[in-house]
PDB file of N, CA and C in Angstrom:
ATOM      1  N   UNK A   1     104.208 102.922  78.955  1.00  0.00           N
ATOM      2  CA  UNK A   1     102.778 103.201  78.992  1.00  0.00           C
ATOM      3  C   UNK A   1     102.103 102.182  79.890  1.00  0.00           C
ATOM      4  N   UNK A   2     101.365 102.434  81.054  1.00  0.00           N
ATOM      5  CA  UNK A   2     101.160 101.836  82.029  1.00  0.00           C
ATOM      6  C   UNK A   2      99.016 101.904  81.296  1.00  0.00           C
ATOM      7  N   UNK A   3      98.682 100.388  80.837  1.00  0.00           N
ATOM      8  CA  UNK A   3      97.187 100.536  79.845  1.00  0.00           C
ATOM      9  C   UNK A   3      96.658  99.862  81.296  1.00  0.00           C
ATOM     10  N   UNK A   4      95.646 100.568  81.764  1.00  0.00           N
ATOM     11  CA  UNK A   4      94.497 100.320  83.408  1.00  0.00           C
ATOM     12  C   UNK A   4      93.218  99.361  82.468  1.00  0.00           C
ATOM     13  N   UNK A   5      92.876  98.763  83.345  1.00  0.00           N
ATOM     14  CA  UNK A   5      91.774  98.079  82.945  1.00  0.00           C
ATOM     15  C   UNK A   5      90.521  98.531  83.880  1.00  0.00           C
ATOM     16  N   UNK A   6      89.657  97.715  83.135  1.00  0.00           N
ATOM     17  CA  UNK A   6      88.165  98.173  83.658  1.00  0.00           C
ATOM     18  C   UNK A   6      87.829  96.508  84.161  1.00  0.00           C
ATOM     19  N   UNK A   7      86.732  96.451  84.866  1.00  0.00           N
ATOM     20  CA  UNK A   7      85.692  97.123  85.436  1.00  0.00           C
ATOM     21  C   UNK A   7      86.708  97.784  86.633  1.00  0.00           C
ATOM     22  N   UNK A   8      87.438  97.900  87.275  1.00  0.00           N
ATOM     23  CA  UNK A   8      88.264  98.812  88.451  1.00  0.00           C
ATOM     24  C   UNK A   8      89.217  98.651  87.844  1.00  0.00           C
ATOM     25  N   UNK A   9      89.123 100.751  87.608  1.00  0.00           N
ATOM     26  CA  UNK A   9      90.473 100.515  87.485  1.00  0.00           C
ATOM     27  C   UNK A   9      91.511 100.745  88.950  1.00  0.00           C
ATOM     28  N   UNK A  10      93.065 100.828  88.523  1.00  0.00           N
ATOM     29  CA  UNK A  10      94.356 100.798  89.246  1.00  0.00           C
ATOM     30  C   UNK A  10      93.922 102.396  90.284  1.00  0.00           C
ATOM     31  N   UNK A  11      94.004 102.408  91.380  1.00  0.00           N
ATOM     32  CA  UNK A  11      93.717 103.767  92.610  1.00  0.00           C
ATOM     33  C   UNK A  11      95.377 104.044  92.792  1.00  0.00           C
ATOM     34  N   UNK A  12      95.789 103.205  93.727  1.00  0.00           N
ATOM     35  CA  UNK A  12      97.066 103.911  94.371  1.00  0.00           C
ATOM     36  C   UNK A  12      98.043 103.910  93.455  1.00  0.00           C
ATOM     37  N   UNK A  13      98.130 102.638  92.555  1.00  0.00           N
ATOM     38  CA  UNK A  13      98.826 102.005  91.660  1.00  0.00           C
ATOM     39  C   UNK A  13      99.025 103.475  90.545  1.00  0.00           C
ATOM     40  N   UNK A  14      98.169 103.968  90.132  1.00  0.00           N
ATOM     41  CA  UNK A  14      98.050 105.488  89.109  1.00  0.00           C
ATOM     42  C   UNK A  14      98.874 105.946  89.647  1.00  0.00           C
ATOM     43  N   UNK A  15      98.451 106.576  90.892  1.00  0.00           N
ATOM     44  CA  UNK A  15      99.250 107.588  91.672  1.00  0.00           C
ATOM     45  C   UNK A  15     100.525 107.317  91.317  1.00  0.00           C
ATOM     46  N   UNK A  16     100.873 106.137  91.837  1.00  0.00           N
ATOM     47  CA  UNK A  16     102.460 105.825  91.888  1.00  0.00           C
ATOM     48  C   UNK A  16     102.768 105.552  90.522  1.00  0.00           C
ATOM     49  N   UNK A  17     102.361 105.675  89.808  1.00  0.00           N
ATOM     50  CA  UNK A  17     102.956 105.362  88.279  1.00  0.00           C
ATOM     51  C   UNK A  17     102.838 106.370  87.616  1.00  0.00           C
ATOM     52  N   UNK A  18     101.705 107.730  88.099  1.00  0.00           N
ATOM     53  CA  UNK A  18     102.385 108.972  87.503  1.00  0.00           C
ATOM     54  C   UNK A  18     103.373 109.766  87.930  1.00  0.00           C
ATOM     55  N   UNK A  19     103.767 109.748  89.898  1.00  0.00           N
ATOM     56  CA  UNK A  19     104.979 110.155  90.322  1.00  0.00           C
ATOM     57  C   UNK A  19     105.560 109.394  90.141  1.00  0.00           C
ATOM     58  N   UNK A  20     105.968 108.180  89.165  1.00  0.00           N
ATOM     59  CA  UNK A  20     107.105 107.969  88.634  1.00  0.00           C
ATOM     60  C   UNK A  20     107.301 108.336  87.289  1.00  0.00           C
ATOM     61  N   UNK A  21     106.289 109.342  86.538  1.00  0.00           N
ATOM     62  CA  UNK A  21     106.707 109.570  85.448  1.00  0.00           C
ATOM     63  C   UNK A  21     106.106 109.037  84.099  1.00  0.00           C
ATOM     64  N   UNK A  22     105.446 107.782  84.569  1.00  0.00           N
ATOM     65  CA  UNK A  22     104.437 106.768  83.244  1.00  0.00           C
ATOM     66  C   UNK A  22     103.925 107.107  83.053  1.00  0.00           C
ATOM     67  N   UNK A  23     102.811 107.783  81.789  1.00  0.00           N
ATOM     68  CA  UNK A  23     101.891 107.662  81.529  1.00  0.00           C
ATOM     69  C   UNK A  23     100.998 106.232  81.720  1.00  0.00           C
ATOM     70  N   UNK A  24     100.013 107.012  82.204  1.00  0.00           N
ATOM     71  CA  UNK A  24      98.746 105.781  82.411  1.00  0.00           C
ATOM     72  C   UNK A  24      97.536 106.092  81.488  1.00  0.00           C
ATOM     73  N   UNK A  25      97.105 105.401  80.617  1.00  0.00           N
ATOM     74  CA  UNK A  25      95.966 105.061  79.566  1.00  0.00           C
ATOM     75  C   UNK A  25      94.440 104.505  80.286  1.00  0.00           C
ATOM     76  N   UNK A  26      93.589 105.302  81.118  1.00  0.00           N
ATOM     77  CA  UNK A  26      92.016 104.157  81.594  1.00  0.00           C
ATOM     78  C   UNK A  26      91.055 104.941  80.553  1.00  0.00           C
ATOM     79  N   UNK A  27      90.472 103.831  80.964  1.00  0.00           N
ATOM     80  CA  UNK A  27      89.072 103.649  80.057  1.00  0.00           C
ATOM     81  C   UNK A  27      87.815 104.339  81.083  1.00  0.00           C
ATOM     82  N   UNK A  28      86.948 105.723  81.290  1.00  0.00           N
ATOM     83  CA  UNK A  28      85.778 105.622  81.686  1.00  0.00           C
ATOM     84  C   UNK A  28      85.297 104.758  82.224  1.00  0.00           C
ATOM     85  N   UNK A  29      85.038 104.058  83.413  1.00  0.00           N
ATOM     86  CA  UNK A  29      84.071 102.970  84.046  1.00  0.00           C
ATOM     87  C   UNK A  29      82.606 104.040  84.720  1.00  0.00           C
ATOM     88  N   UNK A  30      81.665 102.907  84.571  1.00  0.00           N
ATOM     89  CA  UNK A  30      81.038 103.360  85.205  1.00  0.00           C
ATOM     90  C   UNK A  30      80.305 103.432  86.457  1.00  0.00           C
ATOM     91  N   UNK A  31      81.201 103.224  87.465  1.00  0.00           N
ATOM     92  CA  UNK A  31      81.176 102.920  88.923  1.00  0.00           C
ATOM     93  C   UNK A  31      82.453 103.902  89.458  1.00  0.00           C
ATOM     94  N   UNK A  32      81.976 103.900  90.909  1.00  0.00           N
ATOM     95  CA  UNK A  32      83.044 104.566  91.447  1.00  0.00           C
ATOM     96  C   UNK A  32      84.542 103.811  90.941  1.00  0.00           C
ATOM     97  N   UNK A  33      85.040 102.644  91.294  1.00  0.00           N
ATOM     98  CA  UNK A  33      86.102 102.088  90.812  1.00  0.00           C
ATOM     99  C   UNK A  33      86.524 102.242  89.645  1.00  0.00           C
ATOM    100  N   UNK A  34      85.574 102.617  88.702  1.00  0.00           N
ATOM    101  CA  UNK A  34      85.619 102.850  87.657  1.00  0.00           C
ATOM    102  C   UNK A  34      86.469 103.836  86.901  1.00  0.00           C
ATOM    103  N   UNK A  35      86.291 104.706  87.888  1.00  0.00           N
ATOM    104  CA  UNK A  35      86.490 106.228  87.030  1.00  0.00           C
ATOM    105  C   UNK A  35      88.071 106.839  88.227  1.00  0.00           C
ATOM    106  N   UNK A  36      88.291 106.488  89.588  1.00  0.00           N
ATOM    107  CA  UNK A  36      89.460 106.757  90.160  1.00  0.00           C
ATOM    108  C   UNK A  36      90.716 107.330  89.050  1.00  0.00           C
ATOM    109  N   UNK A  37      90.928 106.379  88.260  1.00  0.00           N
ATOM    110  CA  UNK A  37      92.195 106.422  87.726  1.00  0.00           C
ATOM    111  C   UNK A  37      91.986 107.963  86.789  1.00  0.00           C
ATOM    112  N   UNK A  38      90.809 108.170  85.717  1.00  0.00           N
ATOM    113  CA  UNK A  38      90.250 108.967  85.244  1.00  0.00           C
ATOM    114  C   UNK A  38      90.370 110.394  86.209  1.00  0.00           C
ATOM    115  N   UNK A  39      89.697 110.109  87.437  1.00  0.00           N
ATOM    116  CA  UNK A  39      89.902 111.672  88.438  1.00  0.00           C
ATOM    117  C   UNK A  39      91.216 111.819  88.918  1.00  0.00           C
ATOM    118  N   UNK A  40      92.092 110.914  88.663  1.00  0.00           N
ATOM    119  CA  UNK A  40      93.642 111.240  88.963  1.00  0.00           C
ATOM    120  C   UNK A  40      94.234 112.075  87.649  1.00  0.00           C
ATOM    121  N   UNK A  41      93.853 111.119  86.726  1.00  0.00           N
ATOM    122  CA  UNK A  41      94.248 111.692  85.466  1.00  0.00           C
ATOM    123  C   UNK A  41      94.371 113.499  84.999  1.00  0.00           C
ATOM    124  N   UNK A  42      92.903 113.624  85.648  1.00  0.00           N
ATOM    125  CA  UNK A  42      92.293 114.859  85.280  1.00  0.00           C
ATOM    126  C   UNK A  42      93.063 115.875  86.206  1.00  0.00           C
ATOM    127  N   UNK A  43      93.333 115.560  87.385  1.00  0.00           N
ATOM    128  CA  UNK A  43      93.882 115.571  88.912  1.00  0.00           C
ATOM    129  C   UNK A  43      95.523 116.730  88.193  1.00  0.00           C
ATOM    130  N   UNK A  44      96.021 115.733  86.941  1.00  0.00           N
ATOM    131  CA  UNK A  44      97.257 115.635  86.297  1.00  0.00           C
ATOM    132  C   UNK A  44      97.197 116.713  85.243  1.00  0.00           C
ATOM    133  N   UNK A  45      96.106 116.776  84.895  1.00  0.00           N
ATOM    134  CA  UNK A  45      96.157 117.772  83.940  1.00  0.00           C
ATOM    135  C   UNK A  45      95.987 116.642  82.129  1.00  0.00           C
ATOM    136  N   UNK A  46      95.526 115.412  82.206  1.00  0.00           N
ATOM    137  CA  UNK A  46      96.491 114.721  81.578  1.00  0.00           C
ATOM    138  C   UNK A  46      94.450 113.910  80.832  1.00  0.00           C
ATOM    139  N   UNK A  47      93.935 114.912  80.232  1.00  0.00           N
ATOM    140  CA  UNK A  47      92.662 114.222  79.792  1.00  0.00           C
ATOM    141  C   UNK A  47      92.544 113.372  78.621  1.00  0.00           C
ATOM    142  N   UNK A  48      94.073 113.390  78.245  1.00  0.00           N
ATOM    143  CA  UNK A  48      94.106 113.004  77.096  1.00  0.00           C
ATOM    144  C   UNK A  48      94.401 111.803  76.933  1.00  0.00           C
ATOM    145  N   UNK A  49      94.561 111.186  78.387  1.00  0.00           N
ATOM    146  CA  UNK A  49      94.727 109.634  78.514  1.00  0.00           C
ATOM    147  C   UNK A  49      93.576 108.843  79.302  1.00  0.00           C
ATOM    148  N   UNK A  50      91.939 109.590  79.060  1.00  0.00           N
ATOM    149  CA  UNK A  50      91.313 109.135  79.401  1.00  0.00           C
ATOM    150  C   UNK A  50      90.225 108.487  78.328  1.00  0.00           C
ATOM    151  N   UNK A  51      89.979 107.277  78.001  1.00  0.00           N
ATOM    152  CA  UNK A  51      88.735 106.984  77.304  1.00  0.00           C
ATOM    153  C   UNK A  51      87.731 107.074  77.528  1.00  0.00           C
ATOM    154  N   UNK A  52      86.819 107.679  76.317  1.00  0.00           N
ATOM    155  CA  UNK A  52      85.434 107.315  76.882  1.00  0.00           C
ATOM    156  C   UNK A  52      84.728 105.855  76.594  1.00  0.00           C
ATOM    157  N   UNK A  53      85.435 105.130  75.359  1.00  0.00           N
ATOM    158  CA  UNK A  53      85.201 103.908  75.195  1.00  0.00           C
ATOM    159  C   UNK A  53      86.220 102.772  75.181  1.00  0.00           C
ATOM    160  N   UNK A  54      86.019 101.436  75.474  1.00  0.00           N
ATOM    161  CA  UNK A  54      86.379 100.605  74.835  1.00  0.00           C
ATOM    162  C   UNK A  54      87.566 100.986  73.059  1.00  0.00           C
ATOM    163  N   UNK A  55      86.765 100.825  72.513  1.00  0.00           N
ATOM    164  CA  UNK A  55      87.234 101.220  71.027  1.00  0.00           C
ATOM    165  C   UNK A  55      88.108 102.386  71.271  1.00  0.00           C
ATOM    166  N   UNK A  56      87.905 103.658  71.848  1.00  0.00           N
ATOM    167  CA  UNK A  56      88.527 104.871  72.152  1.00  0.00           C
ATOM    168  C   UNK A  56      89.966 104.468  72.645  1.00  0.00           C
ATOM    169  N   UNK A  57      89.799 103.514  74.062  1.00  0.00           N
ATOM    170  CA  UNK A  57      90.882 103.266  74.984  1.00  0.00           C
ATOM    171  C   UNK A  57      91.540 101.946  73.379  1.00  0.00           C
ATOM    172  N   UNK A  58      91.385 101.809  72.810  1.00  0.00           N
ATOM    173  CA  UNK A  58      92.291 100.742  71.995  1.00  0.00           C
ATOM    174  C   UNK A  58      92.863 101.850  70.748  1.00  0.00           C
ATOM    175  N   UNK A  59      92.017 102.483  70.582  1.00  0.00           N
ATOM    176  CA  UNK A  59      92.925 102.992  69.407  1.00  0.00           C
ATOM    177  C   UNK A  59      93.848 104.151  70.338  1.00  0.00           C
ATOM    178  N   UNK A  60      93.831 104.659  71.255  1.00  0.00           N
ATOM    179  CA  UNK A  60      94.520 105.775  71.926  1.00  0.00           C
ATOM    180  C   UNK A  60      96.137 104.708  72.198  1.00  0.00           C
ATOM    181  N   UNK A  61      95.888 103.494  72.524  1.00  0.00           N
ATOM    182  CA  UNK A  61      96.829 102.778  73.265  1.00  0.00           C
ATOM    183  C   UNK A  61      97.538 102.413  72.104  1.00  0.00           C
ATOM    184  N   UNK A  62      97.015 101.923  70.854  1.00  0.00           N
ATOM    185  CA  UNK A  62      98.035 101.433  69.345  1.00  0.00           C
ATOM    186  C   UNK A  62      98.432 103.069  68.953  1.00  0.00           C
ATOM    187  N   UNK A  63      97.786 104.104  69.038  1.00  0.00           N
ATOM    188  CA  UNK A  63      98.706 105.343  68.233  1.00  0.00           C
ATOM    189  C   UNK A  63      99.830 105.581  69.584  1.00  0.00           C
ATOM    190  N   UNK A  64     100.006 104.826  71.122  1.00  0.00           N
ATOM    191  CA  UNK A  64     100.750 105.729  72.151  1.00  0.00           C
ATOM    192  C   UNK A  64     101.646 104.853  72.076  1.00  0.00           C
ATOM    193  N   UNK A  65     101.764 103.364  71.449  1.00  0.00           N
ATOM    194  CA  UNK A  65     102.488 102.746  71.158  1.00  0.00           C
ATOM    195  C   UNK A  65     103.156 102.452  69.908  1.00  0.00           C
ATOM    196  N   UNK A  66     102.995 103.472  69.163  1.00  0.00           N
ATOM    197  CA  UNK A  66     103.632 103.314  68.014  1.00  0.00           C
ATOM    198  C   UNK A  66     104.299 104.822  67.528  1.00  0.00           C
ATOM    199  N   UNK A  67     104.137 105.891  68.729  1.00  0.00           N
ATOM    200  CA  UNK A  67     104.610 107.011  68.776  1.00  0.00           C
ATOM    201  C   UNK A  67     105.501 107.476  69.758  1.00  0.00           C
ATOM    202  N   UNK A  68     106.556 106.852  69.786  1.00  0.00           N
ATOM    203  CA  UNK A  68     107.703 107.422  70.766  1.00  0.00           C
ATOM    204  C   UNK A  68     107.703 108.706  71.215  1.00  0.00           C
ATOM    205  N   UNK A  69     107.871 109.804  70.061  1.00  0.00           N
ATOM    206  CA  UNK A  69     107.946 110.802  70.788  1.00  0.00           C
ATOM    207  C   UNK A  69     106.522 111.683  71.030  1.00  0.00           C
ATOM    208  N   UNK A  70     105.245 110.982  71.299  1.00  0.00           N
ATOM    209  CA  UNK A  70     104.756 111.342  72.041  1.00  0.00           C
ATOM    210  C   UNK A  70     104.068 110.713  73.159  1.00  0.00           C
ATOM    211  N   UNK A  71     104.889 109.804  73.272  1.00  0.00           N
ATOM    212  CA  UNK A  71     105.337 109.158  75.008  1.00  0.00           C
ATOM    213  C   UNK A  71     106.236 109.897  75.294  1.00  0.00           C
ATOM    214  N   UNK A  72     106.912 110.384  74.688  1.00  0.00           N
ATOM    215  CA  UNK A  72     108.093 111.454  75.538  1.00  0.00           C
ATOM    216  C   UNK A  72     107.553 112.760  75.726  1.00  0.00           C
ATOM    217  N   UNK A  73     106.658 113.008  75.150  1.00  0.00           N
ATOM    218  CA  UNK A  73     105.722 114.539  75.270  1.00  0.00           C
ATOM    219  C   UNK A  73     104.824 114.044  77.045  1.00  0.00           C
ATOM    220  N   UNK A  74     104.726 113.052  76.808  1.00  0.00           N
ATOM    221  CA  UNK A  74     103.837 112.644  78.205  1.00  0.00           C
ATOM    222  C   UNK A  74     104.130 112.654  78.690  1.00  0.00           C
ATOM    223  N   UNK A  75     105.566 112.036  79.184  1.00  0.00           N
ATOM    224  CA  UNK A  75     106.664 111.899  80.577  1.00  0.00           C
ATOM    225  C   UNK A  75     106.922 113.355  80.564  1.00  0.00           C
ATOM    226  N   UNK A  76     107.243 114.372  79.667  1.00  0.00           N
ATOM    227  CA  UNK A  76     108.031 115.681  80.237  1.00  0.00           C
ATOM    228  C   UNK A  76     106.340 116.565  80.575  1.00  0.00           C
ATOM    229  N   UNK A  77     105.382 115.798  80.097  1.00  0.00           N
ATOM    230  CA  UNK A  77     104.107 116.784  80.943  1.00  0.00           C
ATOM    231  C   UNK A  77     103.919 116.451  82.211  1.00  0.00           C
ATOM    232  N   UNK A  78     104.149 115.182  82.243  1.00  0.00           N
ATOM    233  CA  UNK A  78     103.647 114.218  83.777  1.00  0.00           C
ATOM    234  C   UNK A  78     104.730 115.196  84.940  1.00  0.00           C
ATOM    235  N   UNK A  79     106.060 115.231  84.083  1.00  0.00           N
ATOM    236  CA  UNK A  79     107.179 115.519  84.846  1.00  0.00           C
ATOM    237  C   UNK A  79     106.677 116.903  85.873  1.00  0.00           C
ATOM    238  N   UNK A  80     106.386 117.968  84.210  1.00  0.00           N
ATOM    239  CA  UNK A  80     105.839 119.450  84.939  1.00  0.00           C
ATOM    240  C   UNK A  80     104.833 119.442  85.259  1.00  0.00           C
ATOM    241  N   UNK A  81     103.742 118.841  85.778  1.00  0.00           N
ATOM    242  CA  UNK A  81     102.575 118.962  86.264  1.00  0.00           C
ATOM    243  C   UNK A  81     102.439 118.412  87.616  1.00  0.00           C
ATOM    244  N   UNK A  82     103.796 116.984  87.866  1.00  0.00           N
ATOM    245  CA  UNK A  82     103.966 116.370  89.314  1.00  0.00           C
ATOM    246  C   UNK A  82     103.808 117.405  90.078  1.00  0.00           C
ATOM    247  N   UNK A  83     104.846 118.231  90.377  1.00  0.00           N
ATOM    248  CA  UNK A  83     105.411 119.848  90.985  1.00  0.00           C
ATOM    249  C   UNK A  83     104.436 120.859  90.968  1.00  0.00           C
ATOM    250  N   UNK A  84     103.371 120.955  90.196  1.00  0.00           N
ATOM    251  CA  UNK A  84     102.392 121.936  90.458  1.00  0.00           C
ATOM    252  C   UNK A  84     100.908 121.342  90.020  1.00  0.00           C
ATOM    253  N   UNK A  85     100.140 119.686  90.416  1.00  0.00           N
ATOM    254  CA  UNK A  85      99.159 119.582  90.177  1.00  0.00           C
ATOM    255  C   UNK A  85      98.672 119.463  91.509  1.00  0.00           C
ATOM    256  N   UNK A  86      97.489 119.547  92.164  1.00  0.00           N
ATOM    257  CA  UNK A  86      97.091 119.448  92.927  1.00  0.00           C
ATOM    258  C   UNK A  86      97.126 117.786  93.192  1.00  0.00           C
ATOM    259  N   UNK A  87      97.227 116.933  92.633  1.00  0.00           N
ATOM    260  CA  UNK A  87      97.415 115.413  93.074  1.00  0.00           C
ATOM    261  C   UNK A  87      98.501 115.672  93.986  1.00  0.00           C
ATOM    262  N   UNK A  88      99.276 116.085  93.878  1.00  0.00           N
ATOM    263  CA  UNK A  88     100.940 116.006  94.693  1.00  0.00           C
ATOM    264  C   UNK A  88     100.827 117.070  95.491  1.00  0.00           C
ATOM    265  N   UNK A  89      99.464 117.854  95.979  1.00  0.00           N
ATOM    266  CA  UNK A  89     100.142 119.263  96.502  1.00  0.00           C
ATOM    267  C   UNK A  89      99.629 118.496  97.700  1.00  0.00           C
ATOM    268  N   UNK A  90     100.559 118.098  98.598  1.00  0.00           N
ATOM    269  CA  UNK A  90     100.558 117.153 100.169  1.00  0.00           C
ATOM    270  C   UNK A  90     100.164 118.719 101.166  1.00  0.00           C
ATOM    271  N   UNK A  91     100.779 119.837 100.615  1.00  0.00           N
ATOM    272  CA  UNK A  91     100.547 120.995 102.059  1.00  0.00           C
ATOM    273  C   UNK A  91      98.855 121.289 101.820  1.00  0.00           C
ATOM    274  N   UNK A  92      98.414 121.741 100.512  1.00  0.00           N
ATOM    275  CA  UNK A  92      97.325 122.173  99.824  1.00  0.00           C
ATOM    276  C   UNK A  92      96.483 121.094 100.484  1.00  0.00           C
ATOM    277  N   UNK A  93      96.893 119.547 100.253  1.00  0.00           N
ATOM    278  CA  UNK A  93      95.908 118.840 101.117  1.00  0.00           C
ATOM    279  C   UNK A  93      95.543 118.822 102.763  1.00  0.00           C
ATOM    280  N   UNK A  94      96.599 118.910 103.586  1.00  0.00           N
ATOM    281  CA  UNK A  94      96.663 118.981 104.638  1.00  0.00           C
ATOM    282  C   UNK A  94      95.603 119.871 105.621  1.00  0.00           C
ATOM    283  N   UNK A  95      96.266 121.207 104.343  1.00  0.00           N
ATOM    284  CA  UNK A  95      95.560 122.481 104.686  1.00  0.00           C
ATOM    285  C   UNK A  95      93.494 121.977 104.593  1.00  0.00           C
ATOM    286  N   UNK A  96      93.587 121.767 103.719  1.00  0.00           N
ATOM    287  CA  UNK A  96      91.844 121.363 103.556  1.00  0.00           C
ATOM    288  C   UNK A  96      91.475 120.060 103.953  1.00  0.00           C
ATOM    289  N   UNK A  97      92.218 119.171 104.222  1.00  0.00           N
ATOM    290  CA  UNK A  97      91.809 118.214 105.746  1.00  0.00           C
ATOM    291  C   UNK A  97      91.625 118.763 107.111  1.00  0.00           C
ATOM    292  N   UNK A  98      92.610 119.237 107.326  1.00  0.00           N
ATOM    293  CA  UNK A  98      92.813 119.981 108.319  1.00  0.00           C
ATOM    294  C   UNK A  98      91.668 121.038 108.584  1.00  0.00           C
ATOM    295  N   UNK A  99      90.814 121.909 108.119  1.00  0.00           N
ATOM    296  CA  UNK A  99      89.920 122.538 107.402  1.00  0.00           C
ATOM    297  C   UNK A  99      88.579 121.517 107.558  1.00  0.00           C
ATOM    298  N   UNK A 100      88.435 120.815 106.931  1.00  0.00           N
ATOM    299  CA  UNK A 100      87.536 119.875 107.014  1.00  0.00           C
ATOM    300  C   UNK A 100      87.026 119.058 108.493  1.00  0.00           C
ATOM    301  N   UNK A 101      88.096 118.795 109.615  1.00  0.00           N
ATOM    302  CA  UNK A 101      88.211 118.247 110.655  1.00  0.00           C
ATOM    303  C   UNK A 101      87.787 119.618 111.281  1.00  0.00           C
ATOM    304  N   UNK A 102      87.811 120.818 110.992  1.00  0.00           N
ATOM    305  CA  UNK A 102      87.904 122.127 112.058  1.00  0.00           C
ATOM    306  C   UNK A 102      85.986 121.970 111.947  1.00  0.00           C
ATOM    307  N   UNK A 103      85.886 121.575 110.550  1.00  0.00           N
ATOM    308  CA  UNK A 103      84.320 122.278 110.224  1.00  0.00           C
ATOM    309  C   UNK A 103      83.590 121.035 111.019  1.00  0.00           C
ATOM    310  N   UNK A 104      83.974 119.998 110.505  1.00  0.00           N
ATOM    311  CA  UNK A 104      83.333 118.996 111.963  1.00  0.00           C
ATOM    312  C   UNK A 104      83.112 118.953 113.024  1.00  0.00           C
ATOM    313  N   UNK A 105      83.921 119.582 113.901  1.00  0.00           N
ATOM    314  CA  UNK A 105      83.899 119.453 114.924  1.00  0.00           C
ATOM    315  C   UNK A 105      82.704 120.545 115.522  1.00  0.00           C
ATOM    316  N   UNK A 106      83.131 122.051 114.803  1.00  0.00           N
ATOM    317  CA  UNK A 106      82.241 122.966 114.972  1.00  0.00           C
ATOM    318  C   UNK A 106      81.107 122.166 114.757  1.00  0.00           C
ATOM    319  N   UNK A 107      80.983 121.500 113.920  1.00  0.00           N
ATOM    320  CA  UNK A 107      79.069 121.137 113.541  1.00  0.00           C
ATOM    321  C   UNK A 107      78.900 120.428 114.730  1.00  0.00           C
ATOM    322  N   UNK A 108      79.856 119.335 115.051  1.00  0.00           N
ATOM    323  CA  UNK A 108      79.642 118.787 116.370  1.00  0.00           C
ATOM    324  C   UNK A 108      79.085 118.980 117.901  1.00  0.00           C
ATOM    325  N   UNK A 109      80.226 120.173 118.379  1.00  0.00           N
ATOM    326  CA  UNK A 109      79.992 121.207 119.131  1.00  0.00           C
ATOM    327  C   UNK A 109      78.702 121.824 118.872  1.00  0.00           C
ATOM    328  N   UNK A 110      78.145 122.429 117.843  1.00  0.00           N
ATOM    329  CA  UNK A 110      76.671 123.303 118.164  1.00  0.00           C
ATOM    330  C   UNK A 110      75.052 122.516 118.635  1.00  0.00           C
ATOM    331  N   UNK A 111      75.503 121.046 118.597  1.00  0.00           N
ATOM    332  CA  UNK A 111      74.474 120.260 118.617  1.00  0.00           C
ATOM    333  C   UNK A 111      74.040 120.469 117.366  1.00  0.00           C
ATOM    334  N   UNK A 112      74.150 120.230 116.205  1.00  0.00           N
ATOM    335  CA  UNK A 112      73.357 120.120 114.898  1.00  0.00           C
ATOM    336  C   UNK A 112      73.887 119.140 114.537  1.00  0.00           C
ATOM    337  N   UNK A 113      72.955 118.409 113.847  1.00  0.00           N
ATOM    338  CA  UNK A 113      73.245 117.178 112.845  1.00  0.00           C
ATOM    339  C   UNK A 113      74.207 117.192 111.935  1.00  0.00           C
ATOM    340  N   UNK A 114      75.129 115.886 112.057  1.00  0.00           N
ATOM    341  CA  UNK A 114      75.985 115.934 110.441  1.00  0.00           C
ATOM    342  C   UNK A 114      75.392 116.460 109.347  1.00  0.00           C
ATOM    343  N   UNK A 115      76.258 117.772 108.713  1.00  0.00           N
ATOM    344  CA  UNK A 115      75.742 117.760 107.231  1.00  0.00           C
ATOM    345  C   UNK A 115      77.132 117.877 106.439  1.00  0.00           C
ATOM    346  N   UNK A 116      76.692 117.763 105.053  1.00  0.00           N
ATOM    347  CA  UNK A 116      77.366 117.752 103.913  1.00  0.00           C
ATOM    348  C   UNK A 116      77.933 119.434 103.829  1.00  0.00           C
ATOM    349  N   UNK A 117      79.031 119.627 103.699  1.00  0.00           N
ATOM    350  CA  UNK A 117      80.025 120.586 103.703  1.00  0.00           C
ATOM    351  C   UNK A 117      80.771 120.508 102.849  1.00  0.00           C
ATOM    352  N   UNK A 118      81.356 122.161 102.192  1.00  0.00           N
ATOM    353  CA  UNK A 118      82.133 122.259 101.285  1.00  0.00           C
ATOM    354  C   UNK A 118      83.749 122.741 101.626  1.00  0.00           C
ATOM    355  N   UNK A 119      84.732 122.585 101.291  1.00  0.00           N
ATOM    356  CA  UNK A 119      85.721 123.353 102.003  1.00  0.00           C
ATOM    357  C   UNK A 119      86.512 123.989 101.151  1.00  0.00           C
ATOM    358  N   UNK A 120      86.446 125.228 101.304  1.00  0.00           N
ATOM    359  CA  UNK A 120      87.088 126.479 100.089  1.00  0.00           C
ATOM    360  C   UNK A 120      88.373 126.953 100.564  1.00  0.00           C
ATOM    361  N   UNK A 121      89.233 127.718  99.736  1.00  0.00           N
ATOM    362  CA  UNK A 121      90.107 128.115 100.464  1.00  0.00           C
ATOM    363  C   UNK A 121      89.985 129.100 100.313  1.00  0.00           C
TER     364      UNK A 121
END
C-alpha cells in the first residue's frame, strides 16, 4: 500500500505505482497538487482509495492494512483496469493530442485569438 501525502500529493510517482500494481491511498488536497493523485485514481477506476479527509485517509489506511485480502482485491482491480483505463490508453491519448495540436493550429491559421477548446472523439 503505497499512503500519498498532502499538501502535494505523489504525480508521476502514482502513475508508476499503479502500473506496477500498488495500490495508492491520497487524501483530497485542496490545490491543484493536491488532488493529481485523486484524478489518477479516478483515471483507475479506483475511488475507493481516495479521501475526503484527514480522519477518512487514516481510518481507510488502518482497515487496508489490516486486510490482506482486500489488498489483494486491489492489485487484481489495478491489474484489470491497467489494460483498459484510460490512464494507460497511450493510442487514445495520442489520438486527442494529436487532435488538440490540429485544432490549434486551425485557430491559428484563421487569424482568431487563442480560445479554450474541447476535444471529443
Amino acid at each position: 500500500l503505497f499512503l500519498d501525502a498532502l499538501p502535494c500529493n505523489a504525480h508521476t510517482t502514482t502513475s508508476d505505482a499503479l502500473w506496477a500494481g500498488l495500490p495508492v491511498l491520497t487524501a483530497l488536497g485542496s490545490t491543484f497538487s493536491g488532488r493529481v493523485a485523486a484524478s489518477l485514481l479516478t483515471g483507475m477506476g479506483l475511488p475507493e482509495l481516495i479521501a475526503s479527509s484527514t480522519e477518512d485517509y487514516t481510518q481507510i489506511a488502518l482497515n487496508l492494512a489490516r486486510d490482506r485480502t482486500r489488498l489483494d482485491e486491489l492489485r487484481s482491480k489495478i491489474a484489470r483496469h491497467r489494460e483498459t483505463s484510460a490512464l494507460f490508453d497511450t493510442k487514445r491519448y495520442t489520438r486527442n493530442i494529436e487532435s488538440a495540436f490540429e485544432t490549434m493550429v486551425e485557430i491559428a491559421k484563421s487569424g482568431n485569438p487563442a480560445r479554450p477548446f474541447a476535444v471529443t472523439e
